[in-house]
Every structure is written in structure tokens, then in C-alpha cells.
C-alpha atoms as a PDB file:
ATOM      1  CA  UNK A   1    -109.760  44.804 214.651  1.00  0.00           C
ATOM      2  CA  UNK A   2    -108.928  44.594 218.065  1.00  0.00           C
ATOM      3  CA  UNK A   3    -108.153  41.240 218.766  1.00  0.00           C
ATOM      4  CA  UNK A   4    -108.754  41.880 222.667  1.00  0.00           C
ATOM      5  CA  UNK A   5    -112.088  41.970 222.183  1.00  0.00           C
ATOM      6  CA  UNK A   6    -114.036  38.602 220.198  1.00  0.00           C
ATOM      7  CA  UNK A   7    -116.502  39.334 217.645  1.00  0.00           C
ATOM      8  CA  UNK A   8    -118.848  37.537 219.632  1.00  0.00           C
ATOM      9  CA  UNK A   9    -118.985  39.298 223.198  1.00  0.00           C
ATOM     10  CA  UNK A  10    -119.154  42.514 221.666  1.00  0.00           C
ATOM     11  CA  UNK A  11    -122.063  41.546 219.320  1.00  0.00           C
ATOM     12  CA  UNK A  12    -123.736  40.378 222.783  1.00  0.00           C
ATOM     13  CA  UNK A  13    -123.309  43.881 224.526  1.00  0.00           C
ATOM     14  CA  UNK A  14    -124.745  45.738 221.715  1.00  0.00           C
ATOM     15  CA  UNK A  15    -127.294  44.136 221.533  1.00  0.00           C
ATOM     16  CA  UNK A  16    -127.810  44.571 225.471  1.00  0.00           C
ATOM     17  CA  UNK A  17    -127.539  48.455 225.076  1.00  0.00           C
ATOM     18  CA  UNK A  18    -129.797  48.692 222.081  1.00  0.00           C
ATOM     19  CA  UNK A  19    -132.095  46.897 224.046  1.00  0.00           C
ATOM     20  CA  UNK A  20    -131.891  48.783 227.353  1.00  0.00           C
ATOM     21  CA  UNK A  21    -132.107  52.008 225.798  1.00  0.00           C
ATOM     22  CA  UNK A  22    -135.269  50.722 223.360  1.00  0.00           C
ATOM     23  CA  UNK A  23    -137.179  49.402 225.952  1.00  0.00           C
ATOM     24  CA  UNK A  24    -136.277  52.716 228.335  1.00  0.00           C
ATOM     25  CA  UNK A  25    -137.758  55.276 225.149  1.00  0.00           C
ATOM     26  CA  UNK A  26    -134.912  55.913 222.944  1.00  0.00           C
ATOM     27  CA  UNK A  27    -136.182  57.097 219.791  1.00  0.00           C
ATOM     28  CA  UNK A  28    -134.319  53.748 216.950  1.00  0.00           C
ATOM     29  CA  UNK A  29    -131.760  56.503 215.289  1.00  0.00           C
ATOM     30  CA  UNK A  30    -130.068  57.143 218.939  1.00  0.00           C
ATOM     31  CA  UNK A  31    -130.079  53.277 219.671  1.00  0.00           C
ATOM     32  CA  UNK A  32    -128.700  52.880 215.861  1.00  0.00           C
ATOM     33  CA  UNK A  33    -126.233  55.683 216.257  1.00  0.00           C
ATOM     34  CA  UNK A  34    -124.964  54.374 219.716  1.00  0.00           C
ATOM     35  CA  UNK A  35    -124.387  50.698 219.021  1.00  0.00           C
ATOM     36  CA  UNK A  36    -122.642  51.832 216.205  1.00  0.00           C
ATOM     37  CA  UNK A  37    -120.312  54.392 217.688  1.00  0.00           C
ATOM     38  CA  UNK A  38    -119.325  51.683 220.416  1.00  0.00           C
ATOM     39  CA  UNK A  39    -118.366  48.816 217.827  1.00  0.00           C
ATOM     40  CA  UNK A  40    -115.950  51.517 215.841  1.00  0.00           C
ATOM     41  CA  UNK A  41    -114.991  52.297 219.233  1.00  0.00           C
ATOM     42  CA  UNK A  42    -113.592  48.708 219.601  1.00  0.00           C
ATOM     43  CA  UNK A  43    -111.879  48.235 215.783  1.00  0.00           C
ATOM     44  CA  UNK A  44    -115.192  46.689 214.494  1.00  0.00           C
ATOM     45  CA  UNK A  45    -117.481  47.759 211.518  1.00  0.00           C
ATOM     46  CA  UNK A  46    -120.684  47.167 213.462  1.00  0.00           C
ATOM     47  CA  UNK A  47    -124.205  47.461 211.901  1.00  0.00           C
ATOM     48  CA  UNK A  48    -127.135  48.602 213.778  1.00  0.00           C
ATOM     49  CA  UNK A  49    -130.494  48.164 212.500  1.00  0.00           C
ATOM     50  CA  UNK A  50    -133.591  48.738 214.955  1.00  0.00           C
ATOM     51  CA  UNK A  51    -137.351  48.698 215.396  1.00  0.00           C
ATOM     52  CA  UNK A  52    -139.913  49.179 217.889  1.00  0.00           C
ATOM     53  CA  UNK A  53    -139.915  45.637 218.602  1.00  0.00           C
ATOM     54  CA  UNK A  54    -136.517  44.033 217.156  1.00  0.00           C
ATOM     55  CA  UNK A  55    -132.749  44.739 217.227  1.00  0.00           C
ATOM     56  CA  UNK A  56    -130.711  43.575 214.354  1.00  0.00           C
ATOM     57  CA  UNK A  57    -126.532  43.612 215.275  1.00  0.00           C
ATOM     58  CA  UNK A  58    -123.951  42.453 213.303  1.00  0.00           C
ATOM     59  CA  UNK A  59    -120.486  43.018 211.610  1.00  0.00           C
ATOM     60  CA  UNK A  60    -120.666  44.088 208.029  1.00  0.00           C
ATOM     61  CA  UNK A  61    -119.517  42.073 205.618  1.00  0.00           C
ATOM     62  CA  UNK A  62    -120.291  38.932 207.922  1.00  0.00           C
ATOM     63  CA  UNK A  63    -122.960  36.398 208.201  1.00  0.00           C
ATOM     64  CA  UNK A  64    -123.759  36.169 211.706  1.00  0.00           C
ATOM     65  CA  UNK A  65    -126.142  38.745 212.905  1.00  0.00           C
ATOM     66  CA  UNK A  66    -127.916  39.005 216.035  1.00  0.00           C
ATOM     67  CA  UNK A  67    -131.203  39.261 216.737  1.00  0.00           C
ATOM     68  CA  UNK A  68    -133.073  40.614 219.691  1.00  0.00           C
ATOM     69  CA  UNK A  69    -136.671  40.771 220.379  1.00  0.00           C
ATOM     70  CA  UNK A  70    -137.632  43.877 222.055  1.00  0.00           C
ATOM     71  CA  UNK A  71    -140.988  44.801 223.718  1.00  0.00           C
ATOM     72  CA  UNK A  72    -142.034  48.218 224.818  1.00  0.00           C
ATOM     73  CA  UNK A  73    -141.515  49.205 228.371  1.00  0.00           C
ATOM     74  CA  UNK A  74    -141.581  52.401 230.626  1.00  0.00           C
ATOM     75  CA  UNK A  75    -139.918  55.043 230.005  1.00  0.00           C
ATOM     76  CA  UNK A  76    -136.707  55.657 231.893  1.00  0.00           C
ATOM     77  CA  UNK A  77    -134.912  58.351 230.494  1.00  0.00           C
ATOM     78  CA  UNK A  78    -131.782  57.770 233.518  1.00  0.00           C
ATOM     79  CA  UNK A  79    -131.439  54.364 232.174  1.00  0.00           C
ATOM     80  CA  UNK A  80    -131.238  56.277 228.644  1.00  0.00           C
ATOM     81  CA  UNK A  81    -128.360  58.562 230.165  1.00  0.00           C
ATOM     82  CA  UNK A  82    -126.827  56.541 232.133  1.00  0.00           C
ATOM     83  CA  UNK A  83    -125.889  54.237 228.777  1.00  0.00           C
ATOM     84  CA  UNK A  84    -124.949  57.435 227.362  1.00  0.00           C
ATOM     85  CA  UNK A  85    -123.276  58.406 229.603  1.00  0.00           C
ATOM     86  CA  UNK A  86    -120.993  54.892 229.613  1.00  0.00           C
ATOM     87  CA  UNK A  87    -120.905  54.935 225.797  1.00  0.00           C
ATOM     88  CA  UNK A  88    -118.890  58.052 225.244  1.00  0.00           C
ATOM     89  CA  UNK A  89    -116.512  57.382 227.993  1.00  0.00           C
ATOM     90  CA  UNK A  90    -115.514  54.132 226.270  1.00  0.00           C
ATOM     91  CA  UNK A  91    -115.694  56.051 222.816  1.00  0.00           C
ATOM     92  CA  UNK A  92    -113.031  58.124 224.145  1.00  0.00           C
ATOM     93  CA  UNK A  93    -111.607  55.533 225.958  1.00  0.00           C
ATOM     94  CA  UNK A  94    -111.937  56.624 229.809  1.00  0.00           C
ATOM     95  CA  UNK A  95    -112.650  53.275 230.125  1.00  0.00           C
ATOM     96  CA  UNK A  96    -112.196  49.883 228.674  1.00  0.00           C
ATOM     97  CA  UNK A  97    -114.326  47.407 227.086  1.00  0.00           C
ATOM     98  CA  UNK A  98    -114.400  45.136 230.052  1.00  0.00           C
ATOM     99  CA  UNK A  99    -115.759  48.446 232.048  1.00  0.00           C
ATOM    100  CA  UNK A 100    -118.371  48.943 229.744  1.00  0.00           C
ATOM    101  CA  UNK A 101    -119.170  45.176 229.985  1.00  0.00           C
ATOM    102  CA  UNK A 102    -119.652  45.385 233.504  1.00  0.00           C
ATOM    103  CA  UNK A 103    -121.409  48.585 233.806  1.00  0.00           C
ATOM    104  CA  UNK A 104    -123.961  47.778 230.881  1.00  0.00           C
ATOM    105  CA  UNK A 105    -125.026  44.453 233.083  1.00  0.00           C
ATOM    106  CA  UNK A 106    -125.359  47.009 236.137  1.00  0.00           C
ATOM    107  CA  UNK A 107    -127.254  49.560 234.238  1.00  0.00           C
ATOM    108  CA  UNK A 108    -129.548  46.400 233.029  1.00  0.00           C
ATOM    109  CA  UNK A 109    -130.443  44.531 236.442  1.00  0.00           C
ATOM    110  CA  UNK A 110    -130.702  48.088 238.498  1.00  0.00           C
ATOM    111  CA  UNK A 111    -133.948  49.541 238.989  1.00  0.00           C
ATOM    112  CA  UNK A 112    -134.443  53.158 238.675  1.00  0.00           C
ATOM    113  CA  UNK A 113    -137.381  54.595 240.344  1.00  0.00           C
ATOM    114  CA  UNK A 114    -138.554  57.008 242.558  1.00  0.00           C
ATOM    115  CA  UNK A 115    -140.333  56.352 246.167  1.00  0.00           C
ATOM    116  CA  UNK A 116    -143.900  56.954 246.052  1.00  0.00           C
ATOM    117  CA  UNK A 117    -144.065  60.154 248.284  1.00  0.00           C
ATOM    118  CA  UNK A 118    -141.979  61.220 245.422  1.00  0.00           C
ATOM    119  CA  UNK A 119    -144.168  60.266 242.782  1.00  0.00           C
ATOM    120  CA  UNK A 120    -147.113  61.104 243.812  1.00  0.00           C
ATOM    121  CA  UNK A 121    -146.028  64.719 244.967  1.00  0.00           C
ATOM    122  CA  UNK A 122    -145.213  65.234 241.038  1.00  0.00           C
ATOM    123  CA  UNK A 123    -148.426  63.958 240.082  1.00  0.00           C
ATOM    124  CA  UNK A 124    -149.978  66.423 241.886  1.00  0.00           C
ATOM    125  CA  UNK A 125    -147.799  69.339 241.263  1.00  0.00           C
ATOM    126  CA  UNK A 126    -148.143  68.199 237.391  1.00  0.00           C
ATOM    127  CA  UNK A 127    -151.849  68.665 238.203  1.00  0.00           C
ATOM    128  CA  UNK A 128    -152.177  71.821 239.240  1.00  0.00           C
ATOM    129  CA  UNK A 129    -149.817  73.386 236.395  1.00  0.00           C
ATOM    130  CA  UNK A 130    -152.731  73.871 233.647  1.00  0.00           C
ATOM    131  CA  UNK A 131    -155.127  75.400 236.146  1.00  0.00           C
ATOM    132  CA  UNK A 132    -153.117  78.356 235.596  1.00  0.00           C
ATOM    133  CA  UNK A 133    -153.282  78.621 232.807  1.00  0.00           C
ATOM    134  CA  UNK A 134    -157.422  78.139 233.274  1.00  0.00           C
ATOM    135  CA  UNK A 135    -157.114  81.152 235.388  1.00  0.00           C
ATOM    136  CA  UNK A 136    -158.979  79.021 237.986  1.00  0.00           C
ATOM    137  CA  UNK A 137    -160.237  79.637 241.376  1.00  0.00           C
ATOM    138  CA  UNK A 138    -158.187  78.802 244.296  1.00  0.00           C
ATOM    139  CA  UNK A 139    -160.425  75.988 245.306  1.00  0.00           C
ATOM    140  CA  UNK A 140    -160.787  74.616 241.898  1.00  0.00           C
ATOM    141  CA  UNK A 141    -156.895  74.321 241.941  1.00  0.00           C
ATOM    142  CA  UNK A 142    -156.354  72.545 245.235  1.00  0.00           C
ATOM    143  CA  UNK A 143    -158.749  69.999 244.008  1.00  0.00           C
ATOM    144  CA  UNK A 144    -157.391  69.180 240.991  1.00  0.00           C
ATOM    145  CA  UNK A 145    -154.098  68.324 243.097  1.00  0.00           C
ATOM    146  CA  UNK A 146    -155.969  65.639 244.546  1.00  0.00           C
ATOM    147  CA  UNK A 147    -157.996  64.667 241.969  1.00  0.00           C
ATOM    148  CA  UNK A 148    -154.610  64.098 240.136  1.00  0.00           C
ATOM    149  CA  UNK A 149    -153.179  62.102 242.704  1.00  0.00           C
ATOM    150  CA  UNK A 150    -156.016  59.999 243.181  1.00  0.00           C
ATOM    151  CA  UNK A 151    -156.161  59.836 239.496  1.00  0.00           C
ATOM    152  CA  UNK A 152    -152.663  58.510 239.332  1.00  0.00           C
ATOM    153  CA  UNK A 153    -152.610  56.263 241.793  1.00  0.00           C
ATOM    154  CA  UNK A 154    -155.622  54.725 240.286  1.00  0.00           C
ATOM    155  CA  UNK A 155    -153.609  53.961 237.055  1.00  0.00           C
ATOM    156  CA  UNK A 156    -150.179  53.314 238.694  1.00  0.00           C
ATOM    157  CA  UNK A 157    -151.825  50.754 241.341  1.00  0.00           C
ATOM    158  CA  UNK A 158    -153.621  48.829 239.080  1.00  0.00           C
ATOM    159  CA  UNK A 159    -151.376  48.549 236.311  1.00  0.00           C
ATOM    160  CA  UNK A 160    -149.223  45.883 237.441  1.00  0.00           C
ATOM    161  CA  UNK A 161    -152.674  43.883 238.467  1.00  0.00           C
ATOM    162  CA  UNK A 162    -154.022  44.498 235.077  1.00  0.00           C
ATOM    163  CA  UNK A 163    -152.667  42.535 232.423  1.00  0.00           C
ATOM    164  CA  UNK A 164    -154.759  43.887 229.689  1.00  0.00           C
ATOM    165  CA  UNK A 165    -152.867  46.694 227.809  1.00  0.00           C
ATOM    166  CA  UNK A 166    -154.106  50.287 228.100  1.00  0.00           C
ATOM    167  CA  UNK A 167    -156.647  49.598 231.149  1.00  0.00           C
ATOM    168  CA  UNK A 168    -154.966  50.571 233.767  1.00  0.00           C
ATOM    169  CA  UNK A 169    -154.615  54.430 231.978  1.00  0.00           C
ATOM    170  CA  UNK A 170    -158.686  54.149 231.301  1.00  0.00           C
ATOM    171  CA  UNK A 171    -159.009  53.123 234.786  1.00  0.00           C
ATOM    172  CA  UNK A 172    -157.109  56.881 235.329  1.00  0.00           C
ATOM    173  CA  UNK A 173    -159.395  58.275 233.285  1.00  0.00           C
ATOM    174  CA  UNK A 174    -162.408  56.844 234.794  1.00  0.00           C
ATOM    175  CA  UNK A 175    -161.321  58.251 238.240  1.00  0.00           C
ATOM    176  CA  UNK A 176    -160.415  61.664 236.775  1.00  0.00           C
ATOM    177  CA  UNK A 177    -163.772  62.045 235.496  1.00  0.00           C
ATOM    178  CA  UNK A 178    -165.540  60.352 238.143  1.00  0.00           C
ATOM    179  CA  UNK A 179    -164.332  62.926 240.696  1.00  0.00           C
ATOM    180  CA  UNK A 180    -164.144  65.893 239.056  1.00  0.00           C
ATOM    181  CA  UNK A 181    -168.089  65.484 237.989  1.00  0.00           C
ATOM    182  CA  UNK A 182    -169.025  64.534 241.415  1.00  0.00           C
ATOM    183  CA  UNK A 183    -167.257  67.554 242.943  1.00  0.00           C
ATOM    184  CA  UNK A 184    -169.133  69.559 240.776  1.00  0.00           C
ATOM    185  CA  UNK A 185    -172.238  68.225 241.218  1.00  0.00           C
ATOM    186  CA  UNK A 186    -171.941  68.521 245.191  1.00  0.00           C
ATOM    187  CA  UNK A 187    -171.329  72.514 244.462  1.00  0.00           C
ATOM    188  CA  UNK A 188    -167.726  71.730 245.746  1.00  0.00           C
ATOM    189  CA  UNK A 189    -165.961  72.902 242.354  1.00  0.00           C
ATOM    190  CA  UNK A 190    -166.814  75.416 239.851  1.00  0.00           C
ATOM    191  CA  UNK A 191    -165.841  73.589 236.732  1.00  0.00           C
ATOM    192  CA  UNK A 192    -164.984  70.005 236.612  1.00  0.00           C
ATOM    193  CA  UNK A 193    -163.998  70.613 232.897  1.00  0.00           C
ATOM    194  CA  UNK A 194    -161.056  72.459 234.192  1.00  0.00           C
ATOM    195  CA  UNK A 195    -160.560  69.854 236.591  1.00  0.00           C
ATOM    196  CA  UNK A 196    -160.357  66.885 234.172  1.00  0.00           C
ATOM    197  CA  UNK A 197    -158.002  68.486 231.679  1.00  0.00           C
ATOM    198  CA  UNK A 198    -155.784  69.538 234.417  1.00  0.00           C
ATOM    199  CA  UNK A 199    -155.859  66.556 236.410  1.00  0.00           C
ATOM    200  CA  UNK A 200    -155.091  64.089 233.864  1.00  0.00           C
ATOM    201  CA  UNK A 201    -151.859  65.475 232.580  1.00  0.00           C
ATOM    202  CA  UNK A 202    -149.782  62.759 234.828  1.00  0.00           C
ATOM    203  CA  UNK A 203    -151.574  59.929 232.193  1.00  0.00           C
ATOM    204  CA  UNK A 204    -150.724  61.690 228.898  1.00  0.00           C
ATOM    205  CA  UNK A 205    -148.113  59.909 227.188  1.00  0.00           C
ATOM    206  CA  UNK A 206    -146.226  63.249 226.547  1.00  0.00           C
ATOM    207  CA  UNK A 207    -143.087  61.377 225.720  1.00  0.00           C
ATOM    208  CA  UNK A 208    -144.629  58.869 223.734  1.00  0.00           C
ATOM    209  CA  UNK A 209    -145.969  61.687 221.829  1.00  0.00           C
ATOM    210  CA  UNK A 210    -142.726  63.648 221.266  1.00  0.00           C
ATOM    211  CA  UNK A 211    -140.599  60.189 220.528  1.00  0.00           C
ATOM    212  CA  UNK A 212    -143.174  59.752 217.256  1.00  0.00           C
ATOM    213  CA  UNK A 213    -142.804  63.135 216.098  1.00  0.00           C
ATOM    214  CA  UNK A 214    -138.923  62.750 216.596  1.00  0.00           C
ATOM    215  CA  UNK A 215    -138.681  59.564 214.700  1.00  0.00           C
ATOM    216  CA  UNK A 216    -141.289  60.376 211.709  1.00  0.00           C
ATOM    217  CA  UNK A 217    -138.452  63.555 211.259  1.00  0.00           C
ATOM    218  CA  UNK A 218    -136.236  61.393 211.378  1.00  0.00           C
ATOM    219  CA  UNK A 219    -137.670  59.390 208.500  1.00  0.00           C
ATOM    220  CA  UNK A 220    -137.663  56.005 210.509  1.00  0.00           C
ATOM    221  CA  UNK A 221    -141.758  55.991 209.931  1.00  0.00           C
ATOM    222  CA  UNK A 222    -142.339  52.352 211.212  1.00  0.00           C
ATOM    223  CA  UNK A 223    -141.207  53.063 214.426  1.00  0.00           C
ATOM    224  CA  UNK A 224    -142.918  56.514 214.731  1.00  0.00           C
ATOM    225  CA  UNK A 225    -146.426  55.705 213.563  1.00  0.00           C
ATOM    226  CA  UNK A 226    -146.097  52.257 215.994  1.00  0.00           C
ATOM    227  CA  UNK A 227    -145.025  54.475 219.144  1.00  0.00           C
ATOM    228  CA  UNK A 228    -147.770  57.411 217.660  1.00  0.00           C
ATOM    229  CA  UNK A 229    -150.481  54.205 217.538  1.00  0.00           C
ATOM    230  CA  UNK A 230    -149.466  53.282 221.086  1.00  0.00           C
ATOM    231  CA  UNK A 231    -149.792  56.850 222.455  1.00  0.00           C
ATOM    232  CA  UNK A 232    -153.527  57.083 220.869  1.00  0.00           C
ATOM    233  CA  UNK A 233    -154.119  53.924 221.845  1.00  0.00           C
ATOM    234  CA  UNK A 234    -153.931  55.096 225.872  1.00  0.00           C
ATOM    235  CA  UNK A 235    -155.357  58.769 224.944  1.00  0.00           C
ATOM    236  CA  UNK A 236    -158.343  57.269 223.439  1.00  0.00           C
ATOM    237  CA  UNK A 237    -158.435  55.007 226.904  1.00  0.00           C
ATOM    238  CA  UNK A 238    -158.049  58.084 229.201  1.00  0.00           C
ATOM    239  CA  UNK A 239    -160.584  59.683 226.990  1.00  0.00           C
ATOM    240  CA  UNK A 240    -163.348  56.736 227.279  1.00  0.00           C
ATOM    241  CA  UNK A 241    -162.548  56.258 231.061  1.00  0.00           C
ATOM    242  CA  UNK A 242    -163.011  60.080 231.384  1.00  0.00           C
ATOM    243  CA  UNK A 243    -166.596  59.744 229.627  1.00  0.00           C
ATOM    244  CA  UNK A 244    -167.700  56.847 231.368  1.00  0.00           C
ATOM    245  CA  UNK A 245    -166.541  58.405 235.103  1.00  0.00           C
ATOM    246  CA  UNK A 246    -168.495  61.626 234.129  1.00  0.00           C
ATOM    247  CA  UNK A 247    -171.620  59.481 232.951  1.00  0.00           C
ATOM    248  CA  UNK A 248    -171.635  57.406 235.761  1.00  0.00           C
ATOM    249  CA  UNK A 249    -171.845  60.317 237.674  1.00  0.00           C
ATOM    250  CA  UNK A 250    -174.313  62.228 236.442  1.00  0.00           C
ATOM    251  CA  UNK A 251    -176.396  59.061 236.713  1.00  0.00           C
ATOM    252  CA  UNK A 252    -175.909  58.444 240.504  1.00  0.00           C
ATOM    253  CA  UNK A 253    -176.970  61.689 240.751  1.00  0.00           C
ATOM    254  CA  UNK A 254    -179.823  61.974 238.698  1.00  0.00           C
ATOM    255  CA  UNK A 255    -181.204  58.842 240.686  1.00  0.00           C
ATOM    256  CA  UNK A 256    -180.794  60.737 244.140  1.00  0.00           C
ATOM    257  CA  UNK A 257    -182.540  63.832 242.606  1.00  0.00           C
ATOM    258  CA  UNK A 258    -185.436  61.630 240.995  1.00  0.00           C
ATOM    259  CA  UNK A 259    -185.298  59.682 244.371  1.00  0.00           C
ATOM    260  CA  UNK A 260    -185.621  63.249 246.389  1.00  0.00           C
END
């Protein structure tokens, strides 16, 4: 063991990095495999055992183990290579523990995001994408760019207002649908069907999706059918906020025909 570095502080920043790269969407066997590789790394037999919602460190053949509770967040993959990034350089010892120490607590309090001209320019491009593959009218693609922004924005805007899970991605939904039916029903786009499926590919929890399928292979099936669960949790809400935009608007409009 390297006496250099106590028992103690390095049980602490494991734990940190499994739970910076947990709650950034690192599938358990690369937050396992990483904790692991740092503590041999450092002349200790560290043990690694995670879930989707706790982190169990400790030193084999020891009683102390530490314990931290983990809640799922947004995914930030840069946080995820960043820590990867930092964890092989101290595996082969670029830098030193103290290094590592410092950059973890970096990596931890920064905040990684883009600006909003940014990320609403990829909703939109993300948008458009499927409409080729619709083979779509021109028209029918420039609205579902703005369809998807508004769409996003929707979802992104009121999620921090929202405190009830999975509303804020209904709420997407809801403004997806809402639009795309409306535009159709004004003789503005050809297929609102098109639209919808197109438009809401910003809300799909693609790497929800893939980060189940990765850890059911992996055979950690807790954690896989938890983050699967979660992802068809917010489908099923883009899928009812979808329905309920498209109803709503083919009742507005029934009542100005019947009005008419």
C-alpha cells in the first residue's frame, strides 16, 4: 500500500467519481471498472459495487465501506470523459493522486453546458433529420425545424419549474402534437404525422435507451431494467402529451367548423 495516500481520502474520491460519472450516464460496469482501476492505481485492493441509485466503496478484506446515495441526473457524457480522461492519466501515473484529487472536485462543481443558441440550433437540426428519410416536402421539413424547437423549448423551459418527474417531456409532447395538427389543419403542412415523429426526436431518451441495452448485456439487470423503466416512463409521457396536443386540436377546430 502506498502509505502516501490514507485509506480514507481515497475511499472519499472514489466514491466522488463513481458518483459523477453515475449521475452524468455511465452505464454501473464503467463506474465499477473505473473506481477500481484508480484504487490499484494507488497500492489499494479497492471494491466497487454500484447501482442506479447507490455506490458501495471499500477495501477488501476491511470493514469500513462507503456508501453513497446516488440519484439520476442528465446526461453529460463530457463530464463522463473528462473523468476518463483524469483516470488513466493517474493509472499511468502522468499525474499524482493529489492531481486527481483536485481535478475530480473541478470536474464535480463545473458546469458543462451549451448556450442556448447552441441548443436549440441542434434541436432543430435533430428535427429535420427523419424527414428525410419521410421523403417529405420542402415545406413539411422547414416546419418540423420549428416545430422541434418550439417543442424543445417547451420541455427544456419548464422542466426546472416542474417538479413532478416526466412532465416537463409530456409537456414536449403536448406541443409537438399540438402544432403539428394545427398546421395541418390550417392546410399549412401536408402530414403532421411526419411532423410529430420527426419533431420529437430532441425528447427521446436515445441514451437512456442504449445505456439499458448496454447494461442488460452486460448482465447488471437491476440497473438496466431501472434506466429501461425510466426511458418508458418519459416515452409513454411524450406519447400521451402527443395524443392530447393532437386531440385538443382537432377539437378547437371542430368547434370553429360547427361554429361556421
Amino acid at each position: 500500500m502506498d502509505q502516501s495516500i490514507s485509506e480514507d481520502e481515497l475511499i472519499a474520491v472514489c466514491g466522488k467519481v463513481g458518483k459523477i460519472l453515475l449521475t452524468s450516464g455511465a452505464e454501473t460496469s464503467r463506474v465499477e471498472g473505473t473506481v477500481e482501476y484508480i484504487g490499484r492505481a494507488a497500492h489499494y485492493d479497492i471494491s466497487c459495487h454500484a447501482t442506479i441509485t447507490a455506490l458501495f466503496v471499500g477495501v477488501k478484506n476491511q470493514t469500513k465501506t462507503h456508501l453513497v446515495k446516488v440519484r439520476l441526473g442528465d446526461f453529460n457524457l463530457e463530464k463522463v470523459d473528462e473523468i476518463n480522461t483524469m483516470s488513466r492519466k493517474f493509472v499511468t501515473g502522468q499525474i499524482d493522486f493529489a492531481e486527481l484529487k483536485r481535478t475530480i472536485d473541478q470536474i464535480d462543481k463545473k458546469v458543462i453546458d451549451f448556450t442556448w443558441p447552441e441548443k436549440v440550433f441542434g434541436a432543430a437540426m435533430v428535427s429535420v433529420a427523419p424527414m428525410l428519410l419521410f421523403k417529405a416536402t420542402w415545406a413539411d421539413l422547414s416546419l418540423a425545424f420549428f416545430v422541434g424547437i418550439f417543442g424543445y423549448l417547451a420541455a427544456a423551459l419548464s422542466s426546472p419549474r416542474i417538479k413532478t418527474p416526466y412532465v416537463a417531456a409530456g409537456l414536449g409532447g403536448f406541443t409537438v402534437g399540438f402544432l403539428a395538427a394545427v398546421l395541418q389543419s390550417l392546410g399549412i403542412a401536408t402530414n403532421a404525422g411526419n411532423i410529430i415523429v420527426s419533431a420529437l426526436m430532441p425528447l427521446v431518451p436515445g441514451v437512456a435507451i442504449t445505456n439499458s441495452f448496454r447494461e442488460i448485456i452486460d448482465r447488471n439487470t437491476i440497473s438496466g431494467v431501472v434506466r429501461a423503466v425510466d426511458a418508458l416512463i418519459i416515452a409513454g409521457s411524450i406519447g400521451a402529451g402527443v395524443v392530447l396536443g393532437v386531440g385538443l386540436s382537432g377539437i378547437i377546430f371542430h368547434l370553429i367548423g360547427g361554429g361556421l
